[in-house]
Protein backbone atom coordinates (compact mmCIF):
# COMPACT_ATOMS: atom_id res chain seq x y z
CA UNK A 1 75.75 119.44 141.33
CA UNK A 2 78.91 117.62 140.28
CA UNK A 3 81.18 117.44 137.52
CA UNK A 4 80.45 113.63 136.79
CA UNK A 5 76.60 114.60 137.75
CA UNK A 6 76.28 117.41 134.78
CA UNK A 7 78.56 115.15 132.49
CA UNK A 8 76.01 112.21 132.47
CA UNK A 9 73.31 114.73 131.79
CA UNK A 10 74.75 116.65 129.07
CA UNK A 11 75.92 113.14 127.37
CA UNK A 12 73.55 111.50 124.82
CA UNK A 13 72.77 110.20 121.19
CA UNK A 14 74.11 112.47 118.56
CA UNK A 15 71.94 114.85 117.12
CA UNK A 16 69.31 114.39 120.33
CA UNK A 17 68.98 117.87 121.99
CA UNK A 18 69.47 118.64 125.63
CA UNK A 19 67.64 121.96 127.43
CA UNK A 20 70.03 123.99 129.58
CA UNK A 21 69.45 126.26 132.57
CA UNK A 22 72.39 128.38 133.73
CA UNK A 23 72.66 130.02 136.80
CA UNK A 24 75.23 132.38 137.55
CA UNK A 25 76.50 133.62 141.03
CA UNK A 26 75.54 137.32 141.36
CA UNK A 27 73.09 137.41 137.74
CA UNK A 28 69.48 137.10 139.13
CA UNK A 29 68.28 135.63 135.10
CA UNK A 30 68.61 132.26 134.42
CA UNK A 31 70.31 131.68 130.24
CA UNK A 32 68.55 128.60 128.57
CA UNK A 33 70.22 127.50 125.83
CA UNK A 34 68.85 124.28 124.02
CA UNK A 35 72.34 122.13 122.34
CA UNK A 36 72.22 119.81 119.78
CA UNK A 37 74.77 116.72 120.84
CA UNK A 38 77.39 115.83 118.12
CA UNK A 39 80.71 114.78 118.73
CA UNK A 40 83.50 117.17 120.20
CA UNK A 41 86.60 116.64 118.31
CA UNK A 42 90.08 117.04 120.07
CA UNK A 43 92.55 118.92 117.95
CA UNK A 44 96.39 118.48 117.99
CA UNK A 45 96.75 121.82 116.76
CA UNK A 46 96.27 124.89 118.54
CA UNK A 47 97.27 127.18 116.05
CA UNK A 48 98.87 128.20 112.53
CA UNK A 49 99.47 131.09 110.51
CA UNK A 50 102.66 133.22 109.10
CA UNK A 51 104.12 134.88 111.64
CA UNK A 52 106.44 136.93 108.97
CA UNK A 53 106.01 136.83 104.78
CA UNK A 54 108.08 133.71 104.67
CA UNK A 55 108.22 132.27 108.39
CA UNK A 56 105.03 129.91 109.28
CA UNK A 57 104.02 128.96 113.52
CA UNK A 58 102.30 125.69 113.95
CA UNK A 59 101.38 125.32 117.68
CA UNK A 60 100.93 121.71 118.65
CA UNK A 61 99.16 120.97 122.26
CA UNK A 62 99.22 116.96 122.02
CA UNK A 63 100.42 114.07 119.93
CA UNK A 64 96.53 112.84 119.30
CA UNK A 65 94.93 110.47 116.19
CA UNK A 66 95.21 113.29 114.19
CA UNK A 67 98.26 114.98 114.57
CA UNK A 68 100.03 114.08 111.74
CA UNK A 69 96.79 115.01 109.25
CA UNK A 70 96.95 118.03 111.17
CA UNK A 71 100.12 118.86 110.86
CA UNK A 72 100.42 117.93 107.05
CA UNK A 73 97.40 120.27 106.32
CA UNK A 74 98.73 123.09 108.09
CA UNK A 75 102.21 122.76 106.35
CA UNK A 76 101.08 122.46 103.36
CA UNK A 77 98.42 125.81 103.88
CA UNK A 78 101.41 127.71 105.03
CA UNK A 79 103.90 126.46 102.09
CA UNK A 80 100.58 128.16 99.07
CA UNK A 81 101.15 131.58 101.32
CA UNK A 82 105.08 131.35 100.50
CA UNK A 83 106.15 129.82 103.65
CA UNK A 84 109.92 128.81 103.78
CA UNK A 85 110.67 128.39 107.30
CA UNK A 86 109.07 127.49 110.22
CA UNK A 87 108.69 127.56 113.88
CA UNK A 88 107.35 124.30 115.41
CA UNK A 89 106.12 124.95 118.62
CA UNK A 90 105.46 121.94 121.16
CA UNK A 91 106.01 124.30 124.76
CA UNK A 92 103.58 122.67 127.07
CA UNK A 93 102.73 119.32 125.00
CA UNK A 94 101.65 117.17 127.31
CA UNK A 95 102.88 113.87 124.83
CA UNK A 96 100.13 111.59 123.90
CA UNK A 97 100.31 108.73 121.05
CA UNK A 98 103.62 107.38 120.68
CA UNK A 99 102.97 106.76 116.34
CA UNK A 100 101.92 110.76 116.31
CA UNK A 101 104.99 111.53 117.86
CA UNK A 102 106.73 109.48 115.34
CA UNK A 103 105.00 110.56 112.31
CA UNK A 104 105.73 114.17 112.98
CA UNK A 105 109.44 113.64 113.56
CA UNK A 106 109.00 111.44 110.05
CA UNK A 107 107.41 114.48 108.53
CA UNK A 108 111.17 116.64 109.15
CA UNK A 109 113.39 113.46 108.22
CA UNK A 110 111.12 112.55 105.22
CA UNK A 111 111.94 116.56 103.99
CA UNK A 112 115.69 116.25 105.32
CA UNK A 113 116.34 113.17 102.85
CA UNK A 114 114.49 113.87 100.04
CA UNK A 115 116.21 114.51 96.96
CA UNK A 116 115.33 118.58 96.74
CA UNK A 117 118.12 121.62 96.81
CA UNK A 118 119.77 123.15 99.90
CA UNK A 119 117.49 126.41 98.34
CA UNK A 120 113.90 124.31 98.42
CA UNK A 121 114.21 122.65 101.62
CA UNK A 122 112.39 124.14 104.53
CA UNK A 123 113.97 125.06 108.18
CA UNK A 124 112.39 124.66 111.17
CA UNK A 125 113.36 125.74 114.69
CA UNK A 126 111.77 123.63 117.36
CA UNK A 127 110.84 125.80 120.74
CA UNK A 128 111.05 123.26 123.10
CA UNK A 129 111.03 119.71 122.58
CA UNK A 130 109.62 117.22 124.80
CA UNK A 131 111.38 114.47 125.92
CA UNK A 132 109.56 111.04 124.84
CA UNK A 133 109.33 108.08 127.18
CA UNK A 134 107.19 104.96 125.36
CA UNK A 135 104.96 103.61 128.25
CA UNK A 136 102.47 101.12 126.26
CA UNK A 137 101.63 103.01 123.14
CA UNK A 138 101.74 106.64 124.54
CA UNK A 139 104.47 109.37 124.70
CA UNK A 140 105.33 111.28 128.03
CA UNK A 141 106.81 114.36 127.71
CA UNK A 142 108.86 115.81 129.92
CA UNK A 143 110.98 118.94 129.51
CA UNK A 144 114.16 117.47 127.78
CA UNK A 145 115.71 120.56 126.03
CA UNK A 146 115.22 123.98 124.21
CA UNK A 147 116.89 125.66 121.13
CA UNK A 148 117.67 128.47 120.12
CA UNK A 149 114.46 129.70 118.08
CA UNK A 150 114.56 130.77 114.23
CA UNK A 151 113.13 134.26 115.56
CA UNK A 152 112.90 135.15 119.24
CA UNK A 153 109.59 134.32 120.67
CA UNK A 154 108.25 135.34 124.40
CA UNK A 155 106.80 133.03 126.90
C-alpha cells in the first residue's frame, strides 16, 4: 500500500474514528488500534527548558503561524524560573514564513531598544543562524553563519 494510499484512508471529519490494523515484518499479531481524527498541529518549537539556573534553550525547527506565540510563551515560562540569558537555537531550520522570521528577530530588537538597564536586559547567543532569502511570502534558509555560543553546546 502507498503513502498517498494510507493518507487518504487515515484522513477524515474530525472527531470521526478510523479502525487500524498493523502488520509488522517479523511479529506474527496484528495491533488494532481504533483513532479518533482531530487536527495535528505543527509546532515551531521543538524544545525549551533551563539548561543552567539562569541560562534558558529554546529550540526552533521552522518559522510556522505560530512561531512567534511560541516563542513569546516559552520566553516568558523561562524568564518566572529566573532565566537571564539565553541560547536560541535555529541549527537545522528549514525557514518557513517570512512574517515569523520577522517577528522573532522583532522579539530581540523590541528587548534591545526598550528603555530597561544594561542589568535587566536579557542575552542571547544564536547557534547558527539561517540565512533568509524572501521567495513570495516564505523564508529559505540556508547556512549563512555561526557564533560563538553563550555556553559550548555539541552537535
Amino acid at each position: 500500500m502507498s503513502t498517498e494510499d494510507i493518507m487518504s484512508r487515515l484522513r477524515g471529519p474530525k472527531d470521526s474514528e478510523v479502525k487500524l490494523t498493523i502488520v509488522r515484518r517479523g511479529v506474527d499479531d496484528q495491533l488494532y488500534f481504533t483513532v479518533k481524527r482531530d487536527k495535528i498541529p505543527i509546532l515551531s518549537l521543538d524544545a525549551s527548558y533551563m539548561i543552567q539556573p539562569k541560562t534558558g534553550y529554546i529550540r526552533i525547527n521552522r518559522f510556522g503561524a505560530t512561531t512567534a506565540e511560541e516563542f513569546a510563551e516559552a520566553l516568558k515560562s523561562l524568564q518566572k524560573k529566573g532565566m537571564k540569558d539565553l541560547i536560541l537555537d535555529l541549527q537545522g531550520n528549514g525557514g518557513g514564513y517570512l512574517n515569523a522570521a520577522i517577528d522573532l528577530a522583532n522579539e530581540f530588537l523590541k528587548q534591545k531598544n526598550s528603555s530597561s538597564t544594561p542589568k535587566e536586559e536579557p542575552h542571547a547567543a544564536v547557534i547558527s543562524l539561517p540565512k533568509v532569502r524572501a521567495t513570495s511570502r516564505t523564508a529559505v534558509s540556508s547556512y549563512w553563519w555561526t557564533s560563538t555560543p553563550l555556553l559550548p553546546v555539541k552537535s
